[in-house]
Protein backbone atom coordinates (compact mmCIF):
# COMPACT_ATOMS: atom_id res chain seq x y z
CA UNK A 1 0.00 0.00 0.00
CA UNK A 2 1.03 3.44 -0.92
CA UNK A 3 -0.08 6.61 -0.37
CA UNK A 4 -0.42 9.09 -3.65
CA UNK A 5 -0.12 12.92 -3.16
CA UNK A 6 -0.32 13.85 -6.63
CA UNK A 7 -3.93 11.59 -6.25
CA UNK A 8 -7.31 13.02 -4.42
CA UNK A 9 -10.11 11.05 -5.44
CA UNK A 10 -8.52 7.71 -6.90
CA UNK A 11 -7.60 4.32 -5.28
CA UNK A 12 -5.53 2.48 -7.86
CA UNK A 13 -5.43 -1.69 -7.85
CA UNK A 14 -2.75 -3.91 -9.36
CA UNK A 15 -0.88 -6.62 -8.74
CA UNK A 16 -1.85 -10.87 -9.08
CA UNK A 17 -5.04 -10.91 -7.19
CA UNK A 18 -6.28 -7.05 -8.85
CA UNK A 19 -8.75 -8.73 -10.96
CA UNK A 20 -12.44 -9.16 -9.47
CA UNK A 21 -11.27 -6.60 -7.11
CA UNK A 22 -13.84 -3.49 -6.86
CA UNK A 23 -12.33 -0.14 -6.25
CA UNK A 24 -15.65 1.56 -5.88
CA UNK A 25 -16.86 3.29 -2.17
CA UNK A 26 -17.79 -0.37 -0.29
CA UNK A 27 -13.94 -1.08 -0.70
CA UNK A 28 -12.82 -1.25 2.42
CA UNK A 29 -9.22 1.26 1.48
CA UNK A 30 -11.79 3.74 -0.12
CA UNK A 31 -13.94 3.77 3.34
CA UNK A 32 -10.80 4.13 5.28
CA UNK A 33 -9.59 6.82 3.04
CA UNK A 34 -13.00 8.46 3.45
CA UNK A 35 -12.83 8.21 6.97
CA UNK A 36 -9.39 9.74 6.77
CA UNK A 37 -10.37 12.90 4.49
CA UNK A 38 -12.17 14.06 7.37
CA UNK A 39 -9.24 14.46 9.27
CA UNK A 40 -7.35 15.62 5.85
CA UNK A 41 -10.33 18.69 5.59
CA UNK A 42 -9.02 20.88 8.46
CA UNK A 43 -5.46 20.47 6.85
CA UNK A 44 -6.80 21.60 3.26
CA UNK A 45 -4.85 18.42 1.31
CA UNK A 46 -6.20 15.17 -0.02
CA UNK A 47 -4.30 12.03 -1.12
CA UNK A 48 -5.01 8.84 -2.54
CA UNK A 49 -3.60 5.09 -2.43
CA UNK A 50 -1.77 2.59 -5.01
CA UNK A 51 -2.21 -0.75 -3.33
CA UNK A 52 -1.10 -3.94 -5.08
CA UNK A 53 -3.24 -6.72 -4.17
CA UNK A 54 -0.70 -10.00 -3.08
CA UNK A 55 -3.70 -12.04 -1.48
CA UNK A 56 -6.11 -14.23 -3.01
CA UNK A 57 -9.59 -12.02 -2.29
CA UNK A 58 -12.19 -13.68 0.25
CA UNK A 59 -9.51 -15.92 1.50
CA UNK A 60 -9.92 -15.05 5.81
CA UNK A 61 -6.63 -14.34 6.09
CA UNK A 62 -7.30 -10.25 6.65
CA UNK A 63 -5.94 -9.04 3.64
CA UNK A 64 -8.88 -6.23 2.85
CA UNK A 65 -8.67 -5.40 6.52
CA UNK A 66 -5.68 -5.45 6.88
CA UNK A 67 -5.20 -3.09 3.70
CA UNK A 68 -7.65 -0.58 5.54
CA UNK A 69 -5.26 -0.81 8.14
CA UNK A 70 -2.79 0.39 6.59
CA UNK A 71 -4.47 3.26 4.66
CA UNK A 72 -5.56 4.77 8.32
CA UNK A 73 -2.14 4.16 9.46
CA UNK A 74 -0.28 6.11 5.93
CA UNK A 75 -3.31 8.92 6.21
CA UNK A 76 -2.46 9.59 9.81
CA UNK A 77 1.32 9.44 9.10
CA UNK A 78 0.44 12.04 6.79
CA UNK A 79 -1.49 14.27 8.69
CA UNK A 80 0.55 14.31 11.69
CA UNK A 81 -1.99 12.25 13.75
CA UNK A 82 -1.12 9.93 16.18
CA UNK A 83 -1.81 6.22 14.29
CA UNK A 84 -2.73 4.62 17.72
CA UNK A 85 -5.10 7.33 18.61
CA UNK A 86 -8.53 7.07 19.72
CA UNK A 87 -9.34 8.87 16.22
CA UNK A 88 -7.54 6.37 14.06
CA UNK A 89 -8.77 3.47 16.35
CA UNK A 90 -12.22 4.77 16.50
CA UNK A 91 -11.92 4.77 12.49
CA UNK A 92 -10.66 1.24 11.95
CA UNK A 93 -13.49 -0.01 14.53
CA UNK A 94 -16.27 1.49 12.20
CA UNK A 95 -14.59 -0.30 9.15
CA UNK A 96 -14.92 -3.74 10.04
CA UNK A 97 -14.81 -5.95 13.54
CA UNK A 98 -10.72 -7.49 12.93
CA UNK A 99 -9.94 -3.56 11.08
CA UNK A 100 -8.56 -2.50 15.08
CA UNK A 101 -6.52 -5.82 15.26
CA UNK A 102 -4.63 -5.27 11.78
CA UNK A 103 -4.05 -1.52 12.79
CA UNK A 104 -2.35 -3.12 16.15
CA UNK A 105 -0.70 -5.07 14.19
CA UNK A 106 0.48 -7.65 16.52
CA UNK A 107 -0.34 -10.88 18.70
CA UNK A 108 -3.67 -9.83 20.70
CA UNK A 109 -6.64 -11.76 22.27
CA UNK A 110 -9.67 -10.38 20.44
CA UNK A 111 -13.17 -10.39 22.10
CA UNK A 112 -16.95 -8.88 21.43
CA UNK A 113 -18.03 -8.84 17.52
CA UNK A 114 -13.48 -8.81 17.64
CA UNK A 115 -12.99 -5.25 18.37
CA UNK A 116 -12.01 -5.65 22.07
CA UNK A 117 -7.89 -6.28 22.02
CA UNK A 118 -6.05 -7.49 24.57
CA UNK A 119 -2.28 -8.24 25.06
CA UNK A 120 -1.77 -11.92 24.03
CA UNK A 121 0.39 -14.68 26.36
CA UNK A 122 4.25 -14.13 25.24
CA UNK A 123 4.55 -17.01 22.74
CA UNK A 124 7.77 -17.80 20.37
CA UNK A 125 7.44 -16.65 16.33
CA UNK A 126 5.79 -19.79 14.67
CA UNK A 127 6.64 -20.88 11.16
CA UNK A 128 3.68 -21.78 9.02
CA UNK A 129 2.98 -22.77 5.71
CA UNK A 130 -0.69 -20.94 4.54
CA UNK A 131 -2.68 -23.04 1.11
CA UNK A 132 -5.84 -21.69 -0.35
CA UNK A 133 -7.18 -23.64 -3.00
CA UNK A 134 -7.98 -20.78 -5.37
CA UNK A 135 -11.77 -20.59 -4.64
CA UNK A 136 -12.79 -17.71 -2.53
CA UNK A 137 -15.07 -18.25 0.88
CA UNK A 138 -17.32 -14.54 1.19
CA UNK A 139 -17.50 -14.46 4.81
CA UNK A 140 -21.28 -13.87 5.38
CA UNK A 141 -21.89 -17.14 3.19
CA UNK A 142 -19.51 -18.91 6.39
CA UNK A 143 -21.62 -17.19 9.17
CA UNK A 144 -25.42 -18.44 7.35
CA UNK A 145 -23.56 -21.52 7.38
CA UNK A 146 -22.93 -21.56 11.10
CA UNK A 147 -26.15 -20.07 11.93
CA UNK A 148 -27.77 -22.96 9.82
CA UNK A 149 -25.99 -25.71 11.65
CA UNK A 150 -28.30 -28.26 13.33
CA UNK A 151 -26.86 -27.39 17.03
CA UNK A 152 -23.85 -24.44 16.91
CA UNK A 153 -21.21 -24.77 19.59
CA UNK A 154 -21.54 -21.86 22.14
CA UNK A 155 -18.48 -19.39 21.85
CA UNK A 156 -16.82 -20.49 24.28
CA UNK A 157 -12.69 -19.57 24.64
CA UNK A 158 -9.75 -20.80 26.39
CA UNK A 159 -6.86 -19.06 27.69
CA UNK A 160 -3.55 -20.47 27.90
CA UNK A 161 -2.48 -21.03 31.57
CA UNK A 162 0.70 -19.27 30.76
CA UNK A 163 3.44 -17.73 28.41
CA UNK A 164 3.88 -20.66 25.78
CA UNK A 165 7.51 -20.94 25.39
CA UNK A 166 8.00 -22.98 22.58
CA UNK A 167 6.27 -23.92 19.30
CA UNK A 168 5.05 -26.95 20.68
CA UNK A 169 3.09 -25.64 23.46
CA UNK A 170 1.76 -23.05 21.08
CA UNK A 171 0.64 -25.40 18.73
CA UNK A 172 -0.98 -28.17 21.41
CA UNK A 173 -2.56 -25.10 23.14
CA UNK A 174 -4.29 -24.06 19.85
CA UNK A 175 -5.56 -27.65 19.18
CA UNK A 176 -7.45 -27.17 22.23
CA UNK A 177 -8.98 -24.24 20.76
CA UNK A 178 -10.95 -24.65 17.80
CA UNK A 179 -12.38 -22.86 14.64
CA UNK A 180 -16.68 -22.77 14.52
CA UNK A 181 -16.52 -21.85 10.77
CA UNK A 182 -14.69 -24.76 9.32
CA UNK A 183 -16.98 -27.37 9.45
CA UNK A 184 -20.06 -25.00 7.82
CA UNK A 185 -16.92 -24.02 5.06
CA UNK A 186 -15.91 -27.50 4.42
CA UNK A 187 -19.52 -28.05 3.65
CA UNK A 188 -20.13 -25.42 1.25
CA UNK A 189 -16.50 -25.10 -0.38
CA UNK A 190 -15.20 -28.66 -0.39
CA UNK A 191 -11.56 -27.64 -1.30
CA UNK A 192 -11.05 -26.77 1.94
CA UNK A 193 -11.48 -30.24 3.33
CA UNK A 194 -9.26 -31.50 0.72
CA UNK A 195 -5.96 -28.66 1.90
CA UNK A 196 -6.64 -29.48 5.51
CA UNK A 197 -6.59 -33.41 5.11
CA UNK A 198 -3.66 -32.97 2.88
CA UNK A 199 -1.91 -30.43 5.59
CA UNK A 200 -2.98 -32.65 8.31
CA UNK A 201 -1.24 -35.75 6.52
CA UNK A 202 2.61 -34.04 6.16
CA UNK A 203 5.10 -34.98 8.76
CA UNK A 204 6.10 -31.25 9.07
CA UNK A 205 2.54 -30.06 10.40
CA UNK A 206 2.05 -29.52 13.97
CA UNK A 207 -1.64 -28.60 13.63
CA UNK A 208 -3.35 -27.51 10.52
CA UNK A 209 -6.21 -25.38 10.35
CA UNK A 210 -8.73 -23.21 8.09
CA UNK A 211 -7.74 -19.64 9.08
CA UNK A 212 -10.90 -17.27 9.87
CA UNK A 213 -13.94 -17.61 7.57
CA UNK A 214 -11.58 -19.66 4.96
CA UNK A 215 -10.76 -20.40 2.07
CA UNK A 216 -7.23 -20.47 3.15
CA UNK A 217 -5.74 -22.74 5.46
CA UNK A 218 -2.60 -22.81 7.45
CA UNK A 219 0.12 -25.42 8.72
CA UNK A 220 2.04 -24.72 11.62
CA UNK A 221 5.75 -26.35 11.42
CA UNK A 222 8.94 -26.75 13.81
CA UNK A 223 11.10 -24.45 11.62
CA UNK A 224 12.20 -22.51 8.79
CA UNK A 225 13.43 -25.46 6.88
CA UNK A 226 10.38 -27.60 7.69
CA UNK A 227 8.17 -24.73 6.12
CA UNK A 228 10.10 -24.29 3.15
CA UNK A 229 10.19 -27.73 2.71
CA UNK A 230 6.11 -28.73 2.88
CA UNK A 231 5.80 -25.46 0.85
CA UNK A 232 8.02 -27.02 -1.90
CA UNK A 233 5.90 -30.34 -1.59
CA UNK A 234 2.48 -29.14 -1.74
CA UNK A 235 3.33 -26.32 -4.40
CA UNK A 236 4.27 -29.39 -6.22
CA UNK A 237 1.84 -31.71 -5.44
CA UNK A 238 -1.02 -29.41 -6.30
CA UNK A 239 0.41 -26.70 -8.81
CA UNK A 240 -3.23 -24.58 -9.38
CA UNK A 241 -3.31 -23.95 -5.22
CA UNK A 242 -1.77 -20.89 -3.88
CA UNK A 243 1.13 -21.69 -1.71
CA UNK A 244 3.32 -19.38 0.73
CA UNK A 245 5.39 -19.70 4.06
CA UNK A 246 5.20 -16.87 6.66
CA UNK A 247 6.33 -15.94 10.30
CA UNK A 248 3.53 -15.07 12.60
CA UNK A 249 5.59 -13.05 14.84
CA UNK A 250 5.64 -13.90 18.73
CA UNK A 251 8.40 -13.18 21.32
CA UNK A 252 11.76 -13.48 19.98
């Protein structure tokens, strides 16, 4: 994502995952830059954004979020406002329930309809591999799903007992912990079942799970080399998926 001076009333889209991508006002970097003009008014300067689009779209990993993140956080850069203000955070809040945690920008434990952050346990940066199938999963299509199940689970949560030290613990913590919109997902966008049962059958994966409201999916792994290593595998295995490793950052 960049921010355009020379632009006032444009948000241009490129990149591999551009196409199918409106840029009209329910994108979610046009209602954060329209949030952020109103600050831009009582300086007398408008901007616009260039964001290349490196996600697969409707994949519940956070990308349009976390885009709109980082819009509010280059417009208040901009202006001189404080990113981690109660304006900016009031802003991101109104754009979308997980907008506040990708303008944090780090670990948290998220509660309410997400909005309400707080610090998460200290836990060690966890390799992962992350494989969406190429089909997208819109999210309210995951929630009528859940809502349509014969007998939801109630939202219950657990809280580790303590800092998780090692990627281990992290990863037999979070298999206590479990994900309400998978099994409505898997039903409606079999793909999904197919990455997680091929995830869940590699001897680098620690736990394997669909990440948010899907389509993508995510392998957690002992290491650097055993992530680069199931990436090469399934990249191979299944060349029309979309494969990548990553770091979520922890503790170092």
């Amino acid at each position: 994502m960049r921010l355009d001076e020379a632009s006032d009333n444009e948000l241009i889209i490129e990149g591999p995952f551009a196409e199918g991508l409106e840029g009209g006002a329910d994108n979610l970097v046009n209602r954060a830059r329209s949030a952020a003009l109103t600050w831009a008014a009582v300086r007398g300067t408008a901007f616009g954004f260039h964001l290349t689009k490196n996600l697969p779209l409707a994949s519940g990993i956070g990308g349009g979020s976390a885009d709109a993140a980082a819009a509010l956080r280059l417009s208040a850069r901009h202006l001189g406002i404080d990113p981690t203000g109660p304006v900016v955070v009031n802003a991101a809040s109104s754009l979308g329930s997980d907008v506040p945690a990708c303008l944090a920008s780090g670990p948290a434990l998220a509660t309410g309809r997400g909005d309400r952050l707080a610090a998460a346990p200290s836990f060690p940066s966890l390799h992962a591999v992350l494989v969406n199938p190429n089909v997208a999963s819109p999210t309210a299509r995951a929630y009528r799903g859940y809502d349509s199940a014969p007998s939801p689970q109630g939202a219950d949560r657990r809280w580790p007992a303590a800092d998780l030290h090692s990627v281990r613990d992290t990863a037999l913590f979070l298999a206590e912990c479990r994900n309400d919109l998978e099994a409505p997902v898997i039903r409606s966008t079999p793909p999904v079942g197919d990455v997680l049962a091929l995830l869940r059958r590699q001897p680098e994966t620690l736990l394997a799970r669909m990440s948010g409201s899907g389509a993508t999916c995510f392998s957690l792994v002992e290491n650097a080399r055993d992530a680069r290593l199931l990436e090469e595998r399934i990249s191979s295995q299944v060349p029309g998926w979309w494969v990548r490793r990553t770091v979520l950052a922890g503790e170092p």
